[in-house]
C-alpha atoms as a PDB file:
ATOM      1  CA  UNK A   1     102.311 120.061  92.280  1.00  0.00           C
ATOM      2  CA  UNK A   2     100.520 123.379  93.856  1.00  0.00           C
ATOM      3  CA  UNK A   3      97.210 122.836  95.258  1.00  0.00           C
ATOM      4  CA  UNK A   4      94.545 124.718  93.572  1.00  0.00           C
ATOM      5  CA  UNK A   5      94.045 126.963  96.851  1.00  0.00           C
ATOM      6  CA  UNK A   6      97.561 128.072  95.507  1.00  0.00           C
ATOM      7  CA  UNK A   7      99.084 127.501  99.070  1.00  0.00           C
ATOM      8  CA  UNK A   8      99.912 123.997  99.578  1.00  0.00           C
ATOM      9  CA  UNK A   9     102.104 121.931  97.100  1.00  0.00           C
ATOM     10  CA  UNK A  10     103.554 118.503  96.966  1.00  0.00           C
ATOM     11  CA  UNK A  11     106.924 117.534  95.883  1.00  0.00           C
ATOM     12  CA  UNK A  12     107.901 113.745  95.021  1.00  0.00           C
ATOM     13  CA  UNK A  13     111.398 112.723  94.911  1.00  0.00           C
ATOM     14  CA  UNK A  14     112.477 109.867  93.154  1.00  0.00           C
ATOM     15  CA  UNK A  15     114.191 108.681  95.738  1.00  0.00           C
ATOM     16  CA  UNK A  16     111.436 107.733  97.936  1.00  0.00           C
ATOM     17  CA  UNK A  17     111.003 111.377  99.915  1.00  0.00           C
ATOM     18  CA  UNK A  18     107.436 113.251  99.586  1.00  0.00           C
ATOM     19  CA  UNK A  19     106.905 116.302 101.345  1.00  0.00           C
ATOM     20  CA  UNK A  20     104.151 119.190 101.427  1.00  0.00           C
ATOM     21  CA  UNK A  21     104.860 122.750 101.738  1.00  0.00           C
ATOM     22  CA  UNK A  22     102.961 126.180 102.123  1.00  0.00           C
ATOM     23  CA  UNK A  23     103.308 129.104 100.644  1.00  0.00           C
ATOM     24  CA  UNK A  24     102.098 132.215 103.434  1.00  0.00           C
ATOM     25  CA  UNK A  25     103.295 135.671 103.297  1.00  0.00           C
ATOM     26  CA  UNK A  26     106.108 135.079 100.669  1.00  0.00           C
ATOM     27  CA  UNK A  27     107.541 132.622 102.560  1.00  0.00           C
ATOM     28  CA  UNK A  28     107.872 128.515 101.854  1.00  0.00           C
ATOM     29  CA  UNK A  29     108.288 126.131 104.699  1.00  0.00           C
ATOM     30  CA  UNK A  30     107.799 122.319 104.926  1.00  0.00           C
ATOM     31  CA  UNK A  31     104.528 121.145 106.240  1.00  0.00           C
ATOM     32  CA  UNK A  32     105.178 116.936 106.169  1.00  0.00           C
ATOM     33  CA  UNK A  33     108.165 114.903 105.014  1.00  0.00           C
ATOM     34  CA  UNK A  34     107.768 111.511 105.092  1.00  0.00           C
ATOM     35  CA  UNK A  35     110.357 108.823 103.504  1.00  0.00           C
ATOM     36  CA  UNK A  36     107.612 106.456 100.936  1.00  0.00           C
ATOM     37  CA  UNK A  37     110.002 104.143  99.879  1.00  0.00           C
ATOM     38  CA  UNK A  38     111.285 104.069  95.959  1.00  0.00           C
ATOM     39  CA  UNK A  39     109.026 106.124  94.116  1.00  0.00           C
ATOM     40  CA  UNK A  40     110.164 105.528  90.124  1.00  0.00           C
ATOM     41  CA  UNK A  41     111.168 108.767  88.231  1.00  0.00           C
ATOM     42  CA  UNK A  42     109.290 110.625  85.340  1.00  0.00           C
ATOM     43  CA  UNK A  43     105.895 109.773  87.204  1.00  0.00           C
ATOM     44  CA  UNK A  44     102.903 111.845  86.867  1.00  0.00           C
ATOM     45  CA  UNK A  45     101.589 113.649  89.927  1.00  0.00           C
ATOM     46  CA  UNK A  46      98.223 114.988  90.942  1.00  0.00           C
ATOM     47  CA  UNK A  47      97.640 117.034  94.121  1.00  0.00           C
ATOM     48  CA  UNK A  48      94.351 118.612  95.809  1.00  0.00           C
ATOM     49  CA  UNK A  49      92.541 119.226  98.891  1.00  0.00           C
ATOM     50  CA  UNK A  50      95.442 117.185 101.074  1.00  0.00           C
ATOM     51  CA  UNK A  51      95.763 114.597  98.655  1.00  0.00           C
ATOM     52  CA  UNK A  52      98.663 113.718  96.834  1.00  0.00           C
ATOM     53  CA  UNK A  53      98.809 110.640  93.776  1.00  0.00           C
ATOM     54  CA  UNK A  54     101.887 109.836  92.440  1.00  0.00           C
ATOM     55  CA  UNK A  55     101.863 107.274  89.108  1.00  0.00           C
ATOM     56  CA  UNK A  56     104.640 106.010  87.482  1.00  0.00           C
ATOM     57  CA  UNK A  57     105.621 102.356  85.875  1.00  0.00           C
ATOM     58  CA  UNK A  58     101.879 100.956  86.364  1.00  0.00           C
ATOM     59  CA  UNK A  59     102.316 102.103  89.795  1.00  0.00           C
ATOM     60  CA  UNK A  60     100.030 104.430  91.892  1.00  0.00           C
ATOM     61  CA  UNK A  61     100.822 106.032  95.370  1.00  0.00           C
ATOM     62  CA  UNK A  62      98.514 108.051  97.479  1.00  0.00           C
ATOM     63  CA  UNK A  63      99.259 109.977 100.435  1.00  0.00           C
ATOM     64  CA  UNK A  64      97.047 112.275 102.547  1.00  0.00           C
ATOM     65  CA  UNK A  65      97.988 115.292 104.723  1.00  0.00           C
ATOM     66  CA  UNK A  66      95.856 113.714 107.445  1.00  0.00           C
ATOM     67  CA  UNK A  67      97.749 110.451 107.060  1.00  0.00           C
ATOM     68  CA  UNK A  68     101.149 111.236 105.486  1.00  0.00           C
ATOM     69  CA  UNK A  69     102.051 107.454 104.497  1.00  0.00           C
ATOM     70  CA  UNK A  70     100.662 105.495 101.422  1.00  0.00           C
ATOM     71  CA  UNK A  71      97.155 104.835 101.462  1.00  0.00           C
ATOM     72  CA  UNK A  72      95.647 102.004  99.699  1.00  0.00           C
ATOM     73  CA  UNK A  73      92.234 103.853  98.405  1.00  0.00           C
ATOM     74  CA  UNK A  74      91.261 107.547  98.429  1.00  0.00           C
ATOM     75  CA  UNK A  75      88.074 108.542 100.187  1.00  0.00           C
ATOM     76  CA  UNK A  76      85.018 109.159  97.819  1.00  0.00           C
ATOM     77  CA  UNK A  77      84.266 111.668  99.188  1.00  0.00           C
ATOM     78  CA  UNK A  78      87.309 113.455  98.549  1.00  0.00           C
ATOM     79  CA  UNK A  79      86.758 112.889  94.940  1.00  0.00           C
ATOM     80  CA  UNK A  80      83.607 113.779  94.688  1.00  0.00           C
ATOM     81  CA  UNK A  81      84.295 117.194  96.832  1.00  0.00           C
ATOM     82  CA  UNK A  82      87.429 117.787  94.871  1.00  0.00           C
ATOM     83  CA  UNK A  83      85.624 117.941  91.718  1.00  0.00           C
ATOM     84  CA  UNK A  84      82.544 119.863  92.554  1.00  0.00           C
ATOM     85  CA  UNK A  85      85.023 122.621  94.300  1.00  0.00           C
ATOM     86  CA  UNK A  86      87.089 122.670  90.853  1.00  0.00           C
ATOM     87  CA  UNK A  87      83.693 123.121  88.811  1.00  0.00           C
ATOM     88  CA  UNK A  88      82.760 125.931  91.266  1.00  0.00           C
ATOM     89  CA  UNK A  89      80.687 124.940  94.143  1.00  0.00           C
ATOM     90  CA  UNK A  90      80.675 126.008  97.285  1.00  0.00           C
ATOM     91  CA  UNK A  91      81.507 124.040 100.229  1.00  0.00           C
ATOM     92  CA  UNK A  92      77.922 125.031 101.615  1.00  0.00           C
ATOM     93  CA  UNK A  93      76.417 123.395  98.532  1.00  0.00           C
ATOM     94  CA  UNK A  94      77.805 120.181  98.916  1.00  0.00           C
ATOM     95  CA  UNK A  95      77.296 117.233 101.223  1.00  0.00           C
ATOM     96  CA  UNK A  96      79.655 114.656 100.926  1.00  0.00           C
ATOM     97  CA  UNK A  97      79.336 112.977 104.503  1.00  0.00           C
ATOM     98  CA  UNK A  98      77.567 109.683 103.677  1.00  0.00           C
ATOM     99  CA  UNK A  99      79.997 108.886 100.618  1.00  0.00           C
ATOM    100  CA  UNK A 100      82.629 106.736 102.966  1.00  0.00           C
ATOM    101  CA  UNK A 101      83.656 103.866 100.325  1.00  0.00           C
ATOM    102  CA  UNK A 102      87.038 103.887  99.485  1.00  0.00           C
ATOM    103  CA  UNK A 103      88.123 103.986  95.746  1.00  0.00           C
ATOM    104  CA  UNK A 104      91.385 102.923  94.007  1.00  0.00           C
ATOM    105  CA  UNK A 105      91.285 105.467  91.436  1.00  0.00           C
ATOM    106  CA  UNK A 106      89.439 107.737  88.996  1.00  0.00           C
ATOM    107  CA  UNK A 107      89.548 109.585  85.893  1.00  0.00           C
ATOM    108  CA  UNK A 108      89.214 112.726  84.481  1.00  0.00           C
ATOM    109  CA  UNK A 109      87.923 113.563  81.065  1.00  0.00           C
ATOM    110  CA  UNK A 110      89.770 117.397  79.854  1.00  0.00           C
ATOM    111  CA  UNK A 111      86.431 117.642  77.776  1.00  0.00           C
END
């Protein structure tokens, strides 16, 4: 999954392995591997801003590129940053500092 700077992207391998990788100068090279245990096959992934959730079989799995290992919850503020930077503000309109609760999840409408 690329990373909507179009430099970073995830890769999850069924067999437990998930790894980031850049993209700089026309060259790939692995970021952070880490093994995440079985990870079930024909999952959906999503992948932004460091973050990386991987669903499959009523499963969810998120890792960070600050904390490459599962995580239980996903910063707030990540969300909320993550969507505001994909509707098109800038990072010097937004404050998300005092949003520190952890969430297990979120939705997106496409509408």
């Amino acid at each position: 999954m690329l990373e909507s700077d179009l430099v970073y992207f995830w890769i999850v391998n069924p067999g437990g392995n998930v790894s980031r990788w850049r993209i700089l100068n026309g060259s790939v090279s692995l970021i952070q591997s880490i093994s995440a245990g079985s990870t079930p096959p024909g999952g959906s992934i999503f992948a932004d801003h460091g973050v990386c959730v991987y669903a499959a079989d009523q499963t969810a799995v998120c890792w960070g590129a600050d904390q490459m290992g599962p995580r239980t919850q996903i910063d707030l503020s990540d969300i909320v940053t993550g969507i505001c930077e994909r509707v098109g503000m800038s990072s010097g309109q937004l404050n998300a500092t005092a949003l520190t609760d952890g969430v297990w999840g979120f939705q997106i409408d496409n509408r």
